[in-house]
N, C-alpha and C. Protein backbone atom coordinates (compact mmCIF):
# COMPACT_ATOMS: atom_id res chain seq x y z
N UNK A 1 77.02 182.29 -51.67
CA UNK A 1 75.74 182.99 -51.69
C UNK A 1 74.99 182.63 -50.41
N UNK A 2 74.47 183.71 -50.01
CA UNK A 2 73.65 183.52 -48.71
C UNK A 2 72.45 182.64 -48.65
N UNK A 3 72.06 181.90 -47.27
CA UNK A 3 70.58 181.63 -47.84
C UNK A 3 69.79 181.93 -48.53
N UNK A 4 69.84 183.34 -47.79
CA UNK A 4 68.19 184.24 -48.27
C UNK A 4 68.04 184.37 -49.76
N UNK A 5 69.57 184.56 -49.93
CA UNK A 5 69.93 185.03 -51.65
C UNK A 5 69.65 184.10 -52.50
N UNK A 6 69.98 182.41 -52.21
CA UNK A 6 69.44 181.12 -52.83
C UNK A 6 67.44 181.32 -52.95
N UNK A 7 67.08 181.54 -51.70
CA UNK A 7 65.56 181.47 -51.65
C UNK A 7 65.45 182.95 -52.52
N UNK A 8 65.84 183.80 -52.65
CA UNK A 8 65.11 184.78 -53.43
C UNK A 8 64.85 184.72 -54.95
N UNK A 9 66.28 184.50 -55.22
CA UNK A 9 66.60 184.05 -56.83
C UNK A 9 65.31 183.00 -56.96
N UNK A 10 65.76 182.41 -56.23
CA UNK A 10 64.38 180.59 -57.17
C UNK A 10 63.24 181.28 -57.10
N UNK A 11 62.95 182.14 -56.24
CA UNK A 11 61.58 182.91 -55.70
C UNK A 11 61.19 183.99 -57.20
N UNK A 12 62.48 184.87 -57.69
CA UNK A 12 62.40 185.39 -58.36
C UNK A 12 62.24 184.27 -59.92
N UNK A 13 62.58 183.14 -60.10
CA UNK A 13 62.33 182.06 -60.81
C UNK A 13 60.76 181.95 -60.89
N UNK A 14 60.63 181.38 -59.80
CA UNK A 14 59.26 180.72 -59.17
C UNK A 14 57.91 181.68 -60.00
N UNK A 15 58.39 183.14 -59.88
CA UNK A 15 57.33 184.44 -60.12
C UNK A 15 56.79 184.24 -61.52
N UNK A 16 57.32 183.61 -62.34
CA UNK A 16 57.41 183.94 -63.84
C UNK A 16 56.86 182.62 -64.34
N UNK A 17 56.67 181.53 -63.44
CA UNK A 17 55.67 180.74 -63.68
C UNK A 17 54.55 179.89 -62.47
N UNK A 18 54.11 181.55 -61.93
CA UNK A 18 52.65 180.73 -61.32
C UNK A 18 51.47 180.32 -62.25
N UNK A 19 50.80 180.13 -61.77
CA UNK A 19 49.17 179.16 -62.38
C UNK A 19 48.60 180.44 -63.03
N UNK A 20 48.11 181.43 -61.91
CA UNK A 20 47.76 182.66 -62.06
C UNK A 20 48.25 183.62 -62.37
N UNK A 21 47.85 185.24 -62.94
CA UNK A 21 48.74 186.39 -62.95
C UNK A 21 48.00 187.00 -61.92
N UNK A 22 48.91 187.37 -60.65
CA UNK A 22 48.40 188.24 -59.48
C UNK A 22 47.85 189.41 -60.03
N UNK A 23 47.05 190.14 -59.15
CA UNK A 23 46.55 191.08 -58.91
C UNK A 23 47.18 192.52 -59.33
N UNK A 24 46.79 193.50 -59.63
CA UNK A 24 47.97 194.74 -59.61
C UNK A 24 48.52 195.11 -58.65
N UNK A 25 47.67 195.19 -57.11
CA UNK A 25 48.33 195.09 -56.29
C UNK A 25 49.46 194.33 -55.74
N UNK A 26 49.02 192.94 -55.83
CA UNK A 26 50.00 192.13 -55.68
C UNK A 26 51.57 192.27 -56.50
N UNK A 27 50.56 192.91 -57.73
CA UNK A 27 52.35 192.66 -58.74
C UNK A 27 53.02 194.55 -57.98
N UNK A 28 52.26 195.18 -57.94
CA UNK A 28 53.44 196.44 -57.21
C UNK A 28 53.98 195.72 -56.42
N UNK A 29 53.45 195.29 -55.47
CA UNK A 29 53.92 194.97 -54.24
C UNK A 29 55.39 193.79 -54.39
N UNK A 30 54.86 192.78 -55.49
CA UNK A 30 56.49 192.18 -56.05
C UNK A 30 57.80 193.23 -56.39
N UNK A 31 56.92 194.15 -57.45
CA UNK A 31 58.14 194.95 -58.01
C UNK A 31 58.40 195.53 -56.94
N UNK A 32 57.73 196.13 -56.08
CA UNK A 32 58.51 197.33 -54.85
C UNK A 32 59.49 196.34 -54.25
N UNK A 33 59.35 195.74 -53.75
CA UNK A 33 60.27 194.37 -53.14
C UNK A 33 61.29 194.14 -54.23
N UNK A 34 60.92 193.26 -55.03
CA UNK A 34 62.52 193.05 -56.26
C UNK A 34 63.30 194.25 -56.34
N UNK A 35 62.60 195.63 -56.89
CA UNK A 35 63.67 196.85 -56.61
C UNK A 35 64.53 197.16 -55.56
N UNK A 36 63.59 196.79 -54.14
CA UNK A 36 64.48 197.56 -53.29
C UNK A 36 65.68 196.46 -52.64
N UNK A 37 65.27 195.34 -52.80
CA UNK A 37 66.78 194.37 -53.12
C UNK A 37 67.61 194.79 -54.26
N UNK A 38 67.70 194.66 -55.30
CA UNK A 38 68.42 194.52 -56.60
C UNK A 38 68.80 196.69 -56.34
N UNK A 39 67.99 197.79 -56.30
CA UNK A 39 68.43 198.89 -56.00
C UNK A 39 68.38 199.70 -55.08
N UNK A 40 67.84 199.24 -53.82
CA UNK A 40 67.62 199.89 -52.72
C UNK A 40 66.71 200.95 -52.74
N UNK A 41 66.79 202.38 -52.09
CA UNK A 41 65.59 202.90 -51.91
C UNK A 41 65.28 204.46 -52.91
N UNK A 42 64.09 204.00 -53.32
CA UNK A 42 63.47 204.81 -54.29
C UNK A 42 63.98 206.20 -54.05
N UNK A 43 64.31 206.78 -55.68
CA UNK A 43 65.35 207.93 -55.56
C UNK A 43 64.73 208.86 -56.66
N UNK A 44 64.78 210.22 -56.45
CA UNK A 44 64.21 210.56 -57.67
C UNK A 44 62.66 211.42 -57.29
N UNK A 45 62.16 212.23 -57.96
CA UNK A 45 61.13 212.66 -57.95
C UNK A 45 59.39 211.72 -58.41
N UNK A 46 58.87 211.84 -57.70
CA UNK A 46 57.10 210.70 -58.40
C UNK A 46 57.26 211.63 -59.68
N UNK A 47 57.07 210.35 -60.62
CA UNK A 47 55.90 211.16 -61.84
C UNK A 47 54.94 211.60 -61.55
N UNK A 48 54.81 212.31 -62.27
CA UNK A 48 53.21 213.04 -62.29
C UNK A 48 52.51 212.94 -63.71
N UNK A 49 51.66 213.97 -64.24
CA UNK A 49 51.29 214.09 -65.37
C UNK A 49 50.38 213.15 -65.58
N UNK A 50 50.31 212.52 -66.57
CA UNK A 50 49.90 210.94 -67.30
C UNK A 50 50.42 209.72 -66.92
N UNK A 51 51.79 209.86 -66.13
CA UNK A 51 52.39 208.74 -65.83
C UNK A 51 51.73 208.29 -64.95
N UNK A 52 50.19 207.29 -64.99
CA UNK A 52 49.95 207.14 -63.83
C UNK A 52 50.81 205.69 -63.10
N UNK A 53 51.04 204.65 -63.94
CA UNK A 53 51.70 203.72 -63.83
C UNK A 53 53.29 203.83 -63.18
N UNK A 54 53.85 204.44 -63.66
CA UNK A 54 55.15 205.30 -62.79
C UNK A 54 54.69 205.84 -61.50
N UNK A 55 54.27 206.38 -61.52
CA UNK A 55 53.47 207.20 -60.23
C UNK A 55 52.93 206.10 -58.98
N UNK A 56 52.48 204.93 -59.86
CA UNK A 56 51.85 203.91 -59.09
C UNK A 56 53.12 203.21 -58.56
N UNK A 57 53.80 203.12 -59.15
CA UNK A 57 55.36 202.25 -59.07
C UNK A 57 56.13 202.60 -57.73
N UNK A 58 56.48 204.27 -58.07
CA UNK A 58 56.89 205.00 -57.27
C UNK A 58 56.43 204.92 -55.98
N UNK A 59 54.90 204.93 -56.05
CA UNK A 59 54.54 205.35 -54.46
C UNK A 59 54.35 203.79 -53.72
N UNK A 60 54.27 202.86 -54.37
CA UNK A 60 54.95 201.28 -53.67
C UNK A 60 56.17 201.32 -53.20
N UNK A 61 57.31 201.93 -54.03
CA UNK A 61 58.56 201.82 -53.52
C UNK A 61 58.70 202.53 -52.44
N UNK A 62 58.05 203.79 -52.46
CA UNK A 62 58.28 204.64 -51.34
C UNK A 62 57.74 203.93 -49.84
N UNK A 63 56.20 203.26 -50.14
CA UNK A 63 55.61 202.54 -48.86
C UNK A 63 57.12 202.04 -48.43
N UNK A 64 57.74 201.51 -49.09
CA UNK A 64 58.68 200.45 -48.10
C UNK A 64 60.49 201.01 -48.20
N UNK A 65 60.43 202.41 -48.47
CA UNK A 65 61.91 203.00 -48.13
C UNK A 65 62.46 202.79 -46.88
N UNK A 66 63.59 202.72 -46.45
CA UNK A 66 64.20 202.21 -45.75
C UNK A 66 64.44 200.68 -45.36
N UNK A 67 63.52 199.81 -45.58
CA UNK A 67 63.41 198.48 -45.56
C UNK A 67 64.67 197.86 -46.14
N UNK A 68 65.63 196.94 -45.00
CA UNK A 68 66.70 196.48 -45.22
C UNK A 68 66.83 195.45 -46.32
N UNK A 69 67.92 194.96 -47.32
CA UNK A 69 67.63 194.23 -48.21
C UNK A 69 67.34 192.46 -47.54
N UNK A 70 68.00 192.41 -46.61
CA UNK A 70 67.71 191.10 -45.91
C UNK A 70 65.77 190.94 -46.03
N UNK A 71 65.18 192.25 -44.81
CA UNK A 71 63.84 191.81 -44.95
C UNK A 71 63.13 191.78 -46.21
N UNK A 72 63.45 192.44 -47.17
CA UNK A 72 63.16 192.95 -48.52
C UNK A 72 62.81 191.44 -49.57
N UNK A 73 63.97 190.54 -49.19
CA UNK A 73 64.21 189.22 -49.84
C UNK A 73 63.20 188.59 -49.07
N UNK A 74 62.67 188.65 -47.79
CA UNK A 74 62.41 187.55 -47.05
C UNK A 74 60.92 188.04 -47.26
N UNK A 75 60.64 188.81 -47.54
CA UNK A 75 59.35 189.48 -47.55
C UNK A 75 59.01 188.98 -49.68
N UNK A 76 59.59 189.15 -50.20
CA UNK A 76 59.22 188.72 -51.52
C UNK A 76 58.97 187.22 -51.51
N UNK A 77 60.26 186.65 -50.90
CA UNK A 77 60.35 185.21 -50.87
C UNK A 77 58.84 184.67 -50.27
N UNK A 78 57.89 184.90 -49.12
CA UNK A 78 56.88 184.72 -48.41
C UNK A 78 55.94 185.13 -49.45
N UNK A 79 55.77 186.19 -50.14
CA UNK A 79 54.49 186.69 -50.90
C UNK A 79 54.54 185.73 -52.13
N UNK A 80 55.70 185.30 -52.73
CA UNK A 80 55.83 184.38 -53.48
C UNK A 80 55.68 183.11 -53.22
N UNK A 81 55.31 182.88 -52.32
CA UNK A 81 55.25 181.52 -51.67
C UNK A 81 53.83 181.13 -51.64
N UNK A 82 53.46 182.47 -51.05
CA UNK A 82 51.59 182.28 -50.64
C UNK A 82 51.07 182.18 -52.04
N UNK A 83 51.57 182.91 -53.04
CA UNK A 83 51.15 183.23 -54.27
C UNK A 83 51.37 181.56 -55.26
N UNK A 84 52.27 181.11 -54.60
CA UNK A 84 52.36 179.56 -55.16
C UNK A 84 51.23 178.70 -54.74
N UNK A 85 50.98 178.82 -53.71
CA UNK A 85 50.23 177.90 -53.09
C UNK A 85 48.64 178.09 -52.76
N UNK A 86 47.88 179.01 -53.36
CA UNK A 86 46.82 179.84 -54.03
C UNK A 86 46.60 179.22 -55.32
């Protein structure tokens, strides 16, 4: 297993017991990141309708389509970090 892949996993560990529960922003901004490692880039049509939460999901993932899974890890791993140490 790669570095990054050691630091992400514990990172993805780390998430599930900070002090605090981040922000909503903050937590899209985790999930857009965990997705586009674990499935790469957002596929599929936005909800619409009522789904505003889908919709909200969606258009995080989209901010960061194309984003390689290397930076993807290294970029969760850092927001999780700051988010520890807050």
């Amino acid at each position: 297993m790669s570095e990054m892949k050691e630091k992400f996993e514990k990172a993805r560990e780390d998430v599930t017991r900070l002090a605090e529960r981040p922000d909503n922003n903050t937590l899209l901004k985790l999930y857009a990141l965990y997705k586009q490692v674990t499935e790469g880039d957002v596929t599929g049509g936005r909800p619409g309708g009522f789904d505003l939460v889908g919709a909200a999901k969606y258009d995080a993932r989209a901010e960061i389509k194309g984003m390689d899974t290397e930076t993807a890890m290294a970029a969760y791993v850092a927001l999780v970090e700051k988010l520890k140490s807050t």
